[in-house]
C-alpha atoms as a PDB file:
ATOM      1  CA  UNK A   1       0.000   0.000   0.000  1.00  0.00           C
ATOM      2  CA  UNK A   2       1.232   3.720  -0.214  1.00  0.00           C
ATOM      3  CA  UNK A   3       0.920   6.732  -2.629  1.00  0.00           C
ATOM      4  CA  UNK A   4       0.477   7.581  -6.294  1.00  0.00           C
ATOM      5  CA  UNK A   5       1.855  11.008  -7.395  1.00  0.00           C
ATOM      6  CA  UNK A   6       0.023  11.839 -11.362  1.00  0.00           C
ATOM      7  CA  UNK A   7       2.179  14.355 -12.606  1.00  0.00           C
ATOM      8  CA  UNK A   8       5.548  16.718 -14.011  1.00  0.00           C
ATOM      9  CA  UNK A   9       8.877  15.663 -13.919  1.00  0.00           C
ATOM     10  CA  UNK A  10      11.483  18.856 -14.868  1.00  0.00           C
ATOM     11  CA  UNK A  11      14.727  19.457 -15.026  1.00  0.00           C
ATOM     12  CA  UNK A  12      15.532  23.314 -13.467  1.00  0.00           C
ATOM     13  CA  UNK A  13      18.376  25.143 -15.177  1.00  0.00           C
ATOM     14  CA  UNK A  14      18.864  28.177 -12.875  1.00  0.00           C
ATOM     15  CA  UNK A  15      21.050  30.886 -13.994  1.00  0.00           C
ATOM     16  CA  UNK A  16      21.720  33.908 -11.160  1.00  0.00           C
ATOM     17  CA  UNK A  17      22.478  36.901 -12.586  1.00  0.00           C
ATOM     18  CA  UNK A  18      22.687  40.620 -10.739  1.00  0.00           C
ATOM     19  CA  UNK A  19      19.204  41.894 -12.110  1.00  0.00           C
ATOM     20  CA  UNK A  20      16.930  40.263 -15.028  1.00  0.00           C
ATOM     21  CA  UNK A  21      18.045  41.072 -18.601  1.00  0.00           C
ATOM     22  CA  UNK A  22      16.090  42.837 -20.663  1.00  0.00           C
ATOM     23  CA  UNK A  23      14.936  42.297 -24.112  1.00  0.00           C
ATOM     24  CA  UNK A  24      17.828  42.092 -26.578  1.00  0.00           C
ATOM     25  CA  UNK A  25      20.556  42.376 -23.943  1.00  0.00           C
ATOM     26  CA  UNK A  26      22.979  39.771 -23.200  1.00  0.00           C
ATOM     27  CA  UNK A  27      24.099  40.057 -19.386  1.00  0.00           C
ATOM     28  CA  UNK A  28      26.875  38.380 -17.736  1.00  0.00           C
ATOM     29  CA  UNK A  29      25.563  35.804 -14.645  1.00  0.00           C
ATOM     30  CA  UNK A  30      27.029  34.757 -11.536  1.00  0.00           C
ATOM     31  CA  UNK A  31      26.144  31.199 -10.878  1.00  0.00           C
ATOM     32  CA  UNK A  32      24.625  28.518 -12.950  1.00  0.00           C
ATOM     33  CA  UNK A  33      23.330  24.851 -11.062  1.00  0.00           C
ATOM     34  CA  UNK A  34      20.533  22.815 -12.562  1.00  0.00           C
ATOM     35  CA  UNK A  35      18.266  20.677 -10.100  1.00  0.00           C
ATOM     36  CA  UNK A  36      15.667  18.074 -10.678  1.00  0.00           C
ATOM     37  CA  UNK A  37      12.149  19.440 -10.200  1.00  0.00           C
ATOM     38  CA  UNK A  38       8.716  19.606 -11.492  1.00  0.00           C
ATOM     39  CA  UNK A  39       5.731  19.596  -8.986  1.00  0.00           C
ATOM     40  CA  UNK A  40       4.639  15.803  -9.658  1.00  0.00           C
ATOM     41  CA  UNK A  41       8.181  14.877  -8.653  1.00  0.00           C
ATOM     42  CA  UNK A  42       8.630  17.396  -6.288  1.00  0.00           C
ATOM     43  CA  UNK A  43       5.701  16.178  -4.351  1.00  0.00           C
ATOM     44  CA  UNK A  44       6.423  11.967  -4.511  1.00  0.00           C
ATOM     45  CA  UNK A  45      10.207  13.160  -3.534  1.00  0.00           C
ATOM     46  CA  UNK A  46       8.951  14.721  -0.660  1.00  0.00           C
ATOM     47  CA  UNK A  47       6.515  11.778   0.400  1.00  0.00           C
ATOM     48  CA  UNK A  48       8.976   9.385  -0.235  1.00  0.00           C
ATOM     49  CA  UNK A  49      11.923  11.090   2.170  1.00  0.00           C
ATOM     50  CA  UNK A  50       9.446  11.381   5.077  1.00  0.00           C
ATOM     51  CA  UNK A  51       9.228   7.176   4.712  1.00  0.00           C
ATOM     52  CA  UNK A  52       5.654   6.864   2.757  1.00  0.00           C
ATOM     53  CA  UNK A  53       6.097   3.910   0.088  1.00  0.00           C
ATOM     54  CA  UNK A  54       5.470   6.468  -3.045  1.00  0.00           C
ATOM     55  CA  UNK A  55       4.956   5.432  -6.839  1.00  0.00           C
ATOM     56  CA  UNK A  56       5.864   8.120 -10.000  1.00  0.00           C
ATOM     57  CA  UNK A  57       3.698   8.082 -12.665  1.00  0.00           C
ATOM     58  CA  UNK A  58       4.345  10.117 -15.764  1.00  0.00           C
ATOM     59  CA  UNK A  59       6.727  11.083 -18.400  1.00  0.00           C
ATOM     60  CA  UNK A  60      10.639  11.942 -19.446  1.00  0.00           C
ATOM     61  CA  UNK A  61      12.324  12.290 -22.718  1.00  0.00           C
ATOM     62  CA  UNK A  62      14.863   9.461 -23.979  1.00  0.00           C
ATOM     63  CA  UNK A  63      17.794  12.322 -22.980  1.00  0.00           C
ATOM     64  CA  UNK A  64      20.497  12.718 -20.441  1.00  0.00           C
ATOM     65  CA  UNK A  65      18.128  14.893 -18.691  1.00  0.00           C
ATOM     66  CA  UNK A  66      15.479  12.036 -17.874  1.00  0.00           C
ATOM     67  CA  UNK A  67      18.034   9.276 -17.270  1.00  0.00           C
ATOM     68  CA  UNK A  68      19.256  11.811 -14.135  1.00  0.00           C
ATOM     69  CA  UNK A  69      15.557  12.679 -13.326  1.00  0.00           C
ATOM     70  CA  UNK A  70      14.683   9.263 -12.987  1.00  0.00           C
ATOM     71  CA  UNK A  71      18.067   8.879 -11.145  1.00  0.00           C
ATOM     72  CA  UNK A  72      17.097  11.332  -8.839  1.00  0.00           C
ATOM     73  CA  UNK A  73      13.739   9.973  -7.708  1.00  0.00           C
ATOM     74  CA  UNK A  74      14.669   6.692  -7.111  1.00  0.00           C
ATOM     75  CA  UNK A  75      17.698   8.172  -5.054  1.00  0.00           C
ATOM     76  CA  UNK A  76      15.088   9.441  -2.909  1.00  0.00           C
ATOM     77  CA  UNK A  77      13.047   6.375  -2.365  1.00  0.00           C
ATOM     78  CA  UNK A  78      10.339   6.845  -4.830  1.00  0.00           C
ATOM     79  CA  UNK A  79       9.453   4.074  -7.606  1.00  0.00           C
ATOM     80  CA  UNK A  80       9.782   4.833 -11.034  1.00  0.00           C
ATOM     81  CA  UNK A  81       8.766   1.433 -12.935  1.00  0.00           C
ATOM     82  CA  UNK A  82       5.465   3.576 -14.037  1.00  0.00           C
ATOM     83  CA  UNK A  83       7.701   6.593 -15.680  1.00  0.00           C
ATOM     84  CA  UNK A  84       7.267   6.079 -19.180  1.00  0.00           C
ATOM     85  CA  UNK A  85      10.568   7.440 -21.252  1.00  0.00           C
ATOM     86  CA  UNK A  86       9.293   8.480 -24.554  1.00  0.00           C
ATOM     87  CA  UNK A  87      11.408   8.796 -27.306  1.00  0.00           C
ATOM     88  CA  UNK A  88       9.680  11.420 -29.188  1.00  0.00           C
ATOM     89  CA  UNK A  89      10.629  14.221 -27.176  1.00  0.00           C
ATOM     90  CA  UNK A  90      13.007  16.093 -24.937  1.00  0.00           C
ATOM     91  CA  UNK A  91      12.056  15.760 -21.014  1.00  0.00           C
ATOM     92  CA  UNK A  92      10.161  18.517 -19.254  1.00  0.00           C
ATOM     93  CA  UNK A  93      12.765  22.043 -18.820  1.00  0.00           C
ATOM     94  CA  UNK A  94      12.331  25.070 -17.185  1.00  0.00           C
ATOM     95  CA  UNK A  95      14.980  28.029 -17.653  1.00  0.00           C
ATOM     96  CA  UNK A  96      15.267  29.991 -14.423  1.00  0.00           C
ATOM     97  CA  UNK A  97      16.956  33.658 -13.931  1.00  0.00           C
ATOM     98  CA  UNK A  98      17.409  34.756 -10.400  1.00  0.00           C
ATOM     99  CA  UNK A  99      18.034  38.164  -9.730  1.00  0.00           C
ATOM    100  CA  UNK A 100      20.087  39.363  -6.574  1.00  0.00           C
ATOM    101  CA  UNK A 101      16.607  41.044  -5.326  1.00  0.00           C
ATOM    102  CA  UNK A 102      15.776  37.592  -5.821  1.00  0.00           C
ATOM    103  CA  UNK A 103      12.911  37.998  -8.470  1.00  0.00           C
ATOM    104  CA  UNK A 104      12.974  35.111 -11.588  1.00  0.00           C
ATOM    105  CA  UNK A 105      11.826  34.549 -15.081  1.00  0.00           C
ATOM    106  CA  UNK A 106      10.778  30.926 -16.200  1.00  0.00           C
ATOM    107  CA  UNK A 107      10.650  29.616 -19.275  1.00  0.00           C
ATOM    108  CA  UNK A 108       8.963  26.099 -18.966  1.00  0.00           C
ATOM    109  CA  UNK A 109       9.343  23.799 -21.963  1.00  0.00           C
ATOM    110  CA  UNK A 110       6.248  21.574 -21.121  1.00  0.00           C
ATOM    111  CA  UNK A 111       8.514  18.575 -22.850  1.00  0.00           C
ATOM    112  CA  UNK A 112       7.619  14.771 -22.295  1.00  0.00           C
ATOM    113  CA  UNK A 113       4.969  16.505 -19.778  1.00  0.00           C
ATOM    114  CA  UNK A 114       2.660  17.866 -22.312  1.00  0.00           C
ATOM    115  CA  UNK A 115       2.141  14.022 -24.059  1.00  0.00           C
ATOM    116  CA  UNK A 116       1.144  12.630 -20.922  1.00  0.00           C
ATOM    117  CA  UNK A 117      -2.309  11.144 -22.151  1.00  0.00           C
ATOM    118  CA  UNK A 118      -4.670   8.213 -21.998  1.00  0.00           C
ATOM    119  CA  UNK A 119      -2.470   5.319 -21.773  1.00  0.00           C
ATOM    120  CA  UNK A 120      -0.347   6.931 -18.841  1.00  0.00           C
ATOM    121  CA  UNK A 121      -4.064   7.050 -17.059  1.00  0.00           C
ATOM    122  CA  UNK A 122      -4.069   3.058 -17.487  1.00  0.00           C
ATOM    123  CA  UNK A 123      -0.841   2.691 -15.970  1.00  0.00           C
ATOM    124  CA  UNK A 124      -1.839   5.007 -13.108  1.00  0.00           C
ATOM    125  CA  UNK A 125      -5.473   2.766 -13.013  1.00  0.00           C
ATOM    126  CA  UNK A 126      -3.332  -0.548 -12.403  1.00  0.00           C
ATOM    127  CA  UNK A 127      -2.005   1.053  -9.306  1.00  0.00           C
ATOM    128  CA  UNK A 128      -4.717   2.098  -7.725  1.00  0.00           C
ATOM    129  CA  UNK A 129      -6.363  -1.495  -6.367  1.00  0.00           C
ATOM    130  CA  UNK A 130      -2.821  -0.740  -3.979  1.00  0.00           C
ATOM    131  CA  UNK A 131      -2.599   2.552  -2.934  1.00  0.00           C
ATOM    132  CA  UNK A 132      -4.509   4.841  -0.657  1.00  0.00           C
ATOM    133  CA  UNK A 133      -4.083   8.621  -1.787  1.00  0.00           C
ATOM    134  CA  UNK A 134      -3.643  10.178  -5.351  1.00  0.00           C
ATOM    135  CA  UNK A 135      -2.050  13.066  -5.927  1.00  0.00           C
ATOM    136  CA  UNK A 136      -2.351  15.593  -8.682  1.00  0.00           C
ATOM    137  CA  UNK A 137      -1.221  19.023  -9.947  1.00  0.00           C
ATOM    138  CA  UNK A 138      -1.515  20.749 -13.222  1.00  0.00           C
ATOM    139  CA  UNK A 139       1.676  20.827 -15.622  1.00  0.00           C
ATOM    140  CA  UNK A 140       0.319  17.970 -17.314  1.00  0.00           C
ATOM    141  CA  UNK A 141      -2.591  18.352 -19.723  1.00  0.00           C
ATOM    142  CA  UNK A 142      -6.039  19.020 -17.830  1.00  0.00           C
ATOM    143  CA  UNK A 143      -7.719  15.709 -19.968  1.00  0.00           C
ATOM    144  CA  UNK A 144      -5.121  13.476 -18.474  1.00  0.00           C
ATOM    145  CA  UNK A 145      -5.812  15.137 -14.754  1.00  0.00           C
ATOM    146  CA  UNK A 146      -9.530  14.551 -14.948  1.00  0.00           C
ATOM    147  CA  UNK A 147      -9.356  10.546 -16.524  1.00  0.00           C
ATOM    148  CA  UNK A 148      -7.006  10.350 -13.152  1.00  0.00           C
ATOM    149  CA  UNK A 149      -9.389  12.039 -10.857  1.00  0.00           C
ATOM    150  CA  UNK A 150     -11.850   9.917 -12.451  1.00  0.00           C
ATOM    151  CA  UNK A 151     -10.197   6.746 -12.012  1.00  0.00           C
ATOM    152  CA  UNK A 152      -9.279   7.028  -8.308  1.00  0.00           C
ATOM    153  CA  UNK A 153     -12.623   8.341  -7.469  1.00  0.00           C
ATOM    154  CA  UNK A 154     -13.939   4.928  -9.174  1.00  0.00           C
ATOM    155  CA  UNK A 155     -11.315   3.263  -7.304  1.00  0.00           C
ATOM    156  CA  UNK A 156     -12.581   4.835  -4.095  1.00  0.00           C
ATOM    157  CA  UNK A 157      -8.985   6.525  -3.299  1.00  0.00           C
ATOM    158  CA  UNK A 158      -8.461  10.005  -1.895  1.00  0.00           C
ATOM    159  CA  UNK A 159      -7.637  12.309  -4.039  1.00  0.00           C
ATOM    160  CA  UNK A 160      -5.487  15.372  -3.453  1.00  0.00           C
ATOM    161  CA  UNK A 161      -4.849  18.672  -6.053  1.00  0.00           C
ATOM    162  CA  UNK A 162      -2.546  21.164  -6.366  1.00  0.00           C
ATOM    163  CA  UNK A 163      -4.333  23.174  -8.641  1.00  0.00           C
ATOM    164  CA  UNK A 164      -1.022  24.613  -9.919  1.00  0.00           C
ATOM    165  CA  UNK A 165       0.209  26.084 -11.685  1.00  0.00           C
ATOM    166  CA  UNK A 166      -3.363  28.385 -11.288  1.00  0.00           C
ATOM    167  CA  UNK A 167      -6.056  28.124 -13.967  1.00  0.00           C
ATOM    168  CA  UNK A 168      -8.979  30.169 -13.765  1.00  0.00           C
ATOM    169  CA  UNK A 169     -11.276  27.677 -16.081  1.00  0.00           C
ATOM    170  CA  UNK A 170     -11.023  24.150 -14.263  1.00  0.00           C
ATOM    171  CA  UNK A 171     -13.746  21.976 -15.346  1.00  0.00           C
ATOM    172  CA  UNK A 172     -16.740  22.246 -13.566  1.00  0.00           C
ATOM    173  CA  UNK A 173     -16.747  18.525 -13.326  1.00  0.00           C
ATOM    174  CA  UNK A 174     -13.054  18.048 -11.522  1.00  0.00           C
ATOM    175  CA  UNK A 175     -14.348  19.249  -8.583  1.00  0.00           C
ATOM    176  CA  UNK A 176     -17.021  16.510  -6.939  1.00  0.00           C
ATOM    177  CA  UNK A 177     -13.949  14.491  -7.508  1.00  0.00           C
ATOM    178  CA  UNK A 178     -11.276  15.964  -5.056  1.00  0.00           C
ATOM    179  CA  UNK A 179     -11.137  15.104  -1.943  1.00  0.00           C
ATOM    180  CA  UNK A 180      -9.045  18.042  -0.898  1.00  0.00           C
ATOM    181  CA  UNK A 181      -7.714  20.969  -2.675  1.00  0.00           C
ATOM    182  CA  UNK A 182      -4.592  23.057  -1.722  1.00  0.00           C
ATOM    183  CA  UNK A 183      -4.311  26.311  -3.508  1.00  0.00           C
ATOM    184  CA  UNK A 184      -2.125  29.164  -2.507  1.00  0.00           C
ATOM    185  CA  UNK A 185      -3.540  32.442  -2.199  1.00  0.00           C
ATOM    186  CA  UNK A 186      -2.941  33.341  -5.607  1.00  0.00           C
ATOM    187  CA  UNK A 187      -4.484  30.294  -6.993  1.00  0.00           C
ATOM    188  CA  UNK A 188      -7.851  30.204  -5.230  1.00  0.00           C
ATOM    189  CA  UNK A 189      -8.027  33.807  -6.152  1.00  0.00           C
ATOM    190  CA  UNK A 190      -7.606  32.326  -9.808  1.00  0.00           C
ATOM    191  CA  UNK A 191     -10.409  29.563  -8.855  1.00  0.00           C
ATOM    192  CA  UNK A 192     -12.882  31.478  -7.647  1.00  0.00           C
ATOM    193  CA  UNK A 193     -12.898  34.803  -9.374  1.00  0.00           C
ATOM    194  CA  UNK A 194     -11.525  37.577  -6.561  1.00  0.00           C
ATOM    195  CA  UNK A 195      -8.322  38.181  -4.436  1.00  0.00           C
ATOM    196  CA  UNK A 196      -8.047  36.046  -1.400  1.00  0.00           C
ATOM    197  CA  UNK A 197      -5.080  37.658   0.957  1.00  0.00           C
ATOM    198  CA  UNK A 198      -6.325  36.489   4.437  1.00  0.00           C
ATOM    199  CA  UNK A 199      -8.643  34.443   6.718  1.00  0.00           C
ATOM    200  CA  UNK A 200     -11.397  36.093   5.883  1.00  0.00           C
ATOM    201  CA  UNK A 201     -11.540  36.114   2.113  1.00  0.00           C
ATOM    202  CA  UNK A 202      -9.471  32.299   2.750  1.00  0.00           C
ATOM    203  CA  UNK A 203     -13.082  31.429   4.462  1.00  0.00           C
ATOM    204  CA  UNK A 204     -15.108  33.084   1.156  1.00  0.00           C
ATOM    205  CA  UNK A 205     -12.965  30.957  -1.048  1.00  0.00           C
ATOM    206  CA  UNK A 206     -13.595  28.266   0.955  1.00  0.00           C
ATOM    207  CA  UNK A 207     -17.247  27.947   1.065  1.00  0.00           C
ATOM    208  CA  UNK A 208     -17.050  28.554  -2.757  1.00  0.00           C
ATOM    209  CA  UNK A 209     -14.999  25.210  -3.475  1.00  0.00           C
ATOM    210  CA  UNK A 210     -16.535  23.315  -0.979  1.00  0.00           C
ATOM    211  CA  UNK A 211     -20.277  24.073  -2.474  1.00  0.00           C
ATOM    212  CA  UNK A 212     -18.720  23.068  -6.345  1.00  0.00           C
ATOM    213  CA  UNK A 213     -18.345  19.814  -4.758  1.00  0.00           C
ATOM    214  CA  UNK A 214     -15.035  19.299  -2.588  1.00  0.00           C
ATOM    215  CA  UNK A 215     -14.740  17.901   0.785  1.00  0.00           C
ATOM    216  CA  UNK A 216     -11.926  19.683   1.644  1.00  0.00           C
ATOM    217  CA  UNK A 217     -10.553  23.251   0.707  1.00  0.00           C
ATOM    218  CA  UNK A 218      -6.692  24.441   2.210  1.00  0.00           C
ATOM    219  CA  UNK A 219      -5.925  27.469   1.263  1.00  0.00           C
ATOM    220  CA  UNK A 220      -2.303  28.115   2.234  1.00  0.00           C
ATOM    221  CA  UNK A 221      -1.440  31.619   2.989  1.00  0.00           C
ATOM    222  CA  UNK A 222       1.919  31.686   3.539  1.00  0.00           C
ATOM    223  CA  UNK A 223       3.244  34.242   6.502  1.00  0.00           C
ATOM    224  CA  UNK A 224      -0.455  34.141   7.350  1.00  0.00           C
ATOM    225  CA  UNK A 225      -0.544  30.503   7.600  1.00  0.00           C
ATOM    226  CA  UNK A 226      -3.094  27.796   6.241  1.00  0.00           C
ATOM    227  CA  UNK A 227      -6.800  27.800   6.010  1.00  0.00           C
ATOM    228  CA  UNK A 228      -9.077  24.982   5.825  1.00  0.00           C
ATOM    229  CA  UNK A 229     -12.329  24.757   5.362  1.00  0.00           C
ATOM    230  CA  UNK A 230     -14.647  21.086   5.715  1.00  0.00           C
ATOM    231  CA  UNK A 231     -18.481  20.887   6.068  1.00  0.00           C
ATOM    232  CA  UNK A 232     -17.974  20.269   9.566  1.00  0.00           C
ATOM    233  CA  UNK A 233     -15.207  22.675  10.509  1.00  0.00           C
ATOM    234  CA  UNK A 234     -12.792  25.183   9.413  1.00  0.00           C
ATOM    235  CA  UNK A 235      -9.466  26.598  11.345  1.00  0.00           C
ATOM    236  CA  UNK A 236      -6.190  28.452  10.841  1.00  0.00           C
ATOM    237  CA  UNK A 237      -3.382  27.030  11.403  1.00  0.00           C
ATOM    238  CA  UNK A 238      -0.440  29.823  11.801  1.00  0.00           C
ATOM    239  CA  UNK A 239       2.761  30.002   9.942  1.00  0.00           C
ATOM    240  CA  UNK A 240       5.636  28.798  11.685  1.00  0.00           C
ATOM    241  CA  UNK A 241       8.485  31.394  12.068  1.00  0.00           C
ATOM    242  CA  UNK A 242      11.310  30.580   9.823  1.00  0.00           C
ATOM    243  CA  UNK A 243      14.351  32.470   7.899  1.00  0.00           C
ATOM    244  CA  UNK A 244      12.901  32.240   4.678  1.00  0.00           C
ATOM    245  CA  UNK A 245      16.102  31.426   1.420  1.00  0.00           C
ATOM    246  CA  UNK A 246      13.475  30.447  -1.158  1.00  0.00           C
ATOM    247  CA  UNK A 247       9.937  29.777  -1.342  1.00  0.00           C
ATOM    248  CA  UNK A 248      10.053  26.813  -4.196  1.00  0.00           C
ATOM    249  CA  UNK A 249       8.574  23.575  -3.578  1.00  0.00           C
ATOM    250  CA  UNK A 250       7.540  24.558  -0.073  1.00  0.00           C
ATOM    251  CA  UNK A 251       3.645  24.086  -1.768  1.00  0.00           C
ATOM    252  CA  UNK A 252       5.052  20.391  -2.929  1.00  0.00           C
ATOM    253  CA  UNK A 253       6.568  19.746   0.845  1.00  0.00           C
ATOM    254  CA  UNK A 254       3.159  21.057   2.092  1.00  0.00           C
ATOM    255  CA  UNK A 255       0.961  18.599  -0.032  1.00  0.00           C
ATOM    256  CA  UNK A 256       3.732  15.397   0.343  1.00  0.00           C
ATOM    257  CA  UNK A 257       3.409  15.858   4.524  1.00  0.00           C
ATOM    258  CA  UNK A 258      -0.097  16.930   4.348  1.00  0.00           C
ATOM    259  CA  UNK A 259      -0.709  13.154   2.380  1.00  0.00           C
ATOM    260  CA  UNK A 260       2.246  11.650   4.454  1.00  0.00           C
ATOM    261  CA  UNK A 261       0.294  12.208   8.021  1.00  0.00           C
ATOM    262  CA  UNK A 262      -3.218  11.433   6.488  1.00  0.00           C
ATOM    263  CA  UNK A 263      -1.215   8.066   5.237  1.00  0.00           C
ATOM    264  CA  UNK A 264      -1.266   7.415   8.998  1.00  0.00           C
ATOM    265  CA  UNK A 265      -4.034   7.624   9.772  1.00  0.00           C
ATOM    266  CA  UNK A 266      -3.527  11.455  11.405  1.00  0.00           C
ATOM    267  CA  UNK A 267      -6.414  13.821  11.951  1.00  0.00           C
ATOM    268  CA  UNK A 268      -6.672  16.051   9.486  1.00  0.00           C
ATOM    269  CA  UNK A 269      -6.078  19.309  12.141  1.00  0.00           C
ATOM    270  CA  UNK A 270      -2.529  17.298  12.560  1.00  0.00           C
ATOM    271  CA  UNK A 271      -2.200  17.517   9.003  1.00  0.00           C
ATOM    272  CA  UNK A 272      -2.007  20.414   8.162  1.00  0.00           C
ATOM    273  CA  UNK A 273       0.340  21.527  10.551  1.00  0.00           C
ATOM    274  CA  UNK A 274       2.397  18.797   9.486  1.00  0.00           C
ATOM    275  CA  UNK A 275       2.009  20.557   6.013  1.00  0.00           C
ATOM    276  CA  UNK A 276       2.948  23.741   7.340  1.00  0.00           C
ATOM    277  CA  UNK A 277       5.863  22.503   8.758  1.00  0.00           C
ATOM    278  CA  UNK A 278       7.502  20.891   6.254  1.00  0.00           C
ATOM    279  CA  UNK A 279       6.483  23.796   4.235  1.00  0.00           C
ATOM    280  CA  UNK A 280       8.283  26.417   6.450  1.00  0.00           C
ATOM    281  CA  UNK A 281      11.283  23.808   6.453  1.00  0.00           C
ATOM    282  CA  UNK A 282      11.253  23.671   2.523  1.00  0.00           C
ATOM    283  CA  UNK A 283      11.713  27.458   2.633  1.00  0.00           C
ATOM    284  CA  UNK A 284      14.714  27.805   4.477  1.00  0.00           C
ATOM    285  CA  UNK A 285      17.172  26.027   1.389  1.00  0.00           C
ATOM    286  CA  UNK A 286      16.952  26.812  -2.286  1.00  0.00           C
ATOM    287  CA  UNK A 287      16.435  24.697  -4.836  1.00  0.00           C
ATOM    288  CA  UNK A 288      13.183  22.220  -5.225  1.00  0.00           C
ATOM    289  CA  UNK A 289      14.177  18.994  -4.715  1.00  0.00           C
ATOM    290  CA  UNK A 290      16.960  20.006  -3.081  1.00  0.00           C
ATOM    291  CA  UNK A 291      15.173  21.870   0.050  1.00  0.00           C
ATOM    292  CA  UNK A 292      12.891  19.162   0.737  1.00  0.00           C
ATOM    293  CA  UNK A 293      13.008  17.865   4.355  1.00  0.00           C
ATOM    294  CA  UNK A 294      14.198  13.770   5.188  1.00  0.00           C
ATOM    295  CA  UNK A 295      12.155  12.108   8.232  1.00  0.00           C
ATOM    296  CA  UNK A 296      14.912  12.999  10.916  1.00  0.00           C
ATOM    297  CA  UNK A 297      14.611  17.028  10.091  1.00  0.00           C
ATOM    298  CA  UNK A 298      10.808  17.184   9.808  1.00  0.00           C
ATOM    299  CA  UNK A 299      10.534  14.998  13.169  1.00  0.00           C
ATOM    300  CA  UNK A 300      12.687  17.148  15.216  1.00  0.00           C
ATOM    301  CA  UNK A 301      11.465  20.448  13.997  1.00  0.00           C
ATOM    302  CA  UNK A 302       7.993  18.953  14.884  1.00  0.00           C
ATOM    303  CA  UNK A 303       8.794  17.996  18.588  1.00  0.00           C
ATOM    304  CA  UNK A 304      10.969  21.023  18.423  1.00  0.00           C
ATOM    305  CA  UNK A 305       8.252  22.948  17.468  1.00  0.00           C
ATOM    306  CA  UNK A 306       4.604  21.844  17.909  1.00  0.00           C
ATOM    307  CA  UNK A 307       4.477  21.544  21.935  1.00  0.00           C
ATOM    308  CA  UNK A 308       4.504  25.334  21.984  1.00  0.00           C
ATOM    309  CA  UNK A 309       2.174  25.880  18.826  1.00  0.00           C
ATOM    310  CA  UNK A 310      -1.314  26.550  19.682  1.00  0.00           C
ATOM    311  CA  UNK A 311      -3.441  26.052  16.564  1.00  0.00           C
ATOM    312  CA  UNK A 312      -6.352  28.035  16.585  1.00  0.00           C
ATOM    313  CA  UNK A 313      -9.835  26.651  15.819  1.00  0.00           C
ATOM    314  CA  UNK A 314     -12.748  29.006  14.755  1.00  0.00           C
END
């Protein structure tokens, strides 16, 4: 039994430079490194290093790139029989520049991501008879997200979306399918049509996914911390205090040790602080892959942490 993560698989090639070039200029840069990401793979890494069995399922090109991607998860722990090389195309990419003030430009080259189709949905369907959560995102092709959702709903297993990167037209019909939804604050705004930048507009949002059909809405508000909303409860969880490096993949830690604790059978109130933590932990080392937290960190910042956190229930 364990975990099925449905999704991306990139390789980041991050160029810091002392501001962001404009167009036409060509501008000497400071550092170059290149790290495996994409949020599929950034999520089943971070399952995977906090000890939950994990399974990949998705695509890479027949290049150097996807030979070290697929590397790379299975360094971590997660299984990659169900990553399907294909030969017709270059793996996923996404060009990074990094300012000093720290703001980026991405270019994403979609890659071996953007075939993902049908017949990756059967592999995934094989799996499911095993496993006990799903989890999805969007950098692969929105038909290919809903056969998923469809399947695992069929399948009666939980299904979990990170409705990222945002997309302001989801199908109507995804949403009786998720079991819980985590969008930042930016991407529920996207969802449901106006900014959310708090609890109280968190709540709005809330109510708004949870009457198109969800069970469960978490709206994660970074310094603000994480909302969620059920039909039986909602409650803020606050941020824990951290010395913030880089904020990518804390979202993926957040959703890997959100489905990690509810893997075992924790309350959901404990889950979400579980996915704040390993969220705030992601965010103090840069990189994706590369910042998520192993078992031994995220349990002593817990017990470090949690005895003096008072969540607070509304």
């Amino acid at each position: 039994m364990g975990i099925i993560v449905f999704g991306s698989i990139n390789m980041d090639l991050v160029a810091t430079a002392p501001r962001l070039p404009v167009g036409g200029e060509t501008l000497l840069g400071e550092d170059f490194f290149q790290v495996s990401g994409g949020k599929g793979a950034n999520q089943a890494v971070a399952l995977a290093r906090l000890g939950i069995p994990t399974q990949m399922v998705g695509r890479v090109g027949a290049d150097n790139f996807g030979v070290e991607l697929l590397k790379n998860l299975q360094a971590s722990g997660v299984q990659t029989n169900n990553v399907f090389v294909d030969e017709t195309v270059s793996s996923g990419v996404a060009i990074i520049t990094v300012s000093q003030a720290g703001e980026n430009q991405i270019v994403v080259i979609p890659g071996a991501n953007g075939r993902v189709n049908q017949e990756d949905v059967q592999r995934l369907s094989s799996l499911l008879p095993e496993a006990t959560a799903l989890l999805l995102q969007l950098e692969i092709p929105i038909p290919a997200v809903v056969a998923a959702a469809k399947a695992a709903r069929s399948a009666n297993i939980k299904v979990i979306l990170d409705p990222a990167p945002a997309q302001s037209n989801l199908p109507a019909e995804v949403y009786p399918l998720i079991d819980i939804i985590t969008p930042n604050e930016v991407e529920a705004g996207q969802l449901v049509g106006f900014a959310v930048d708090g609890e109280e507009t968190a709540a709005k949002a809330g109510e708004i996914l949870l009457q198109r059909g969800v069970k469960c809405a978490i709206v994660k508000l970074g310094a603000k911390g994480v909302f969620c909303a059920t039909a039986q409860e909602n409650f803020l969880v606050p941020a824990f205090p951290v010395h913030v490096v880089d904020t990518v993949a804390a979202g993926d830690a957040f959703n890997g040790a959100l489905a990690a604790a509810l893997f075992q059978k924790i309350s959901l109130h404990q889950a979400v602080i579980w996915g704040a933590a390993a969220g705030a932990l992601a965010a103090t080392k840069p990189g994706a892959q590369t910042s998520l937290p192993n078992k031994l960190t995220f349990d002593a910042f817990l017990q470090e942490k949690v005895t003096s956190y008072p969540p607070n229930h509304t």
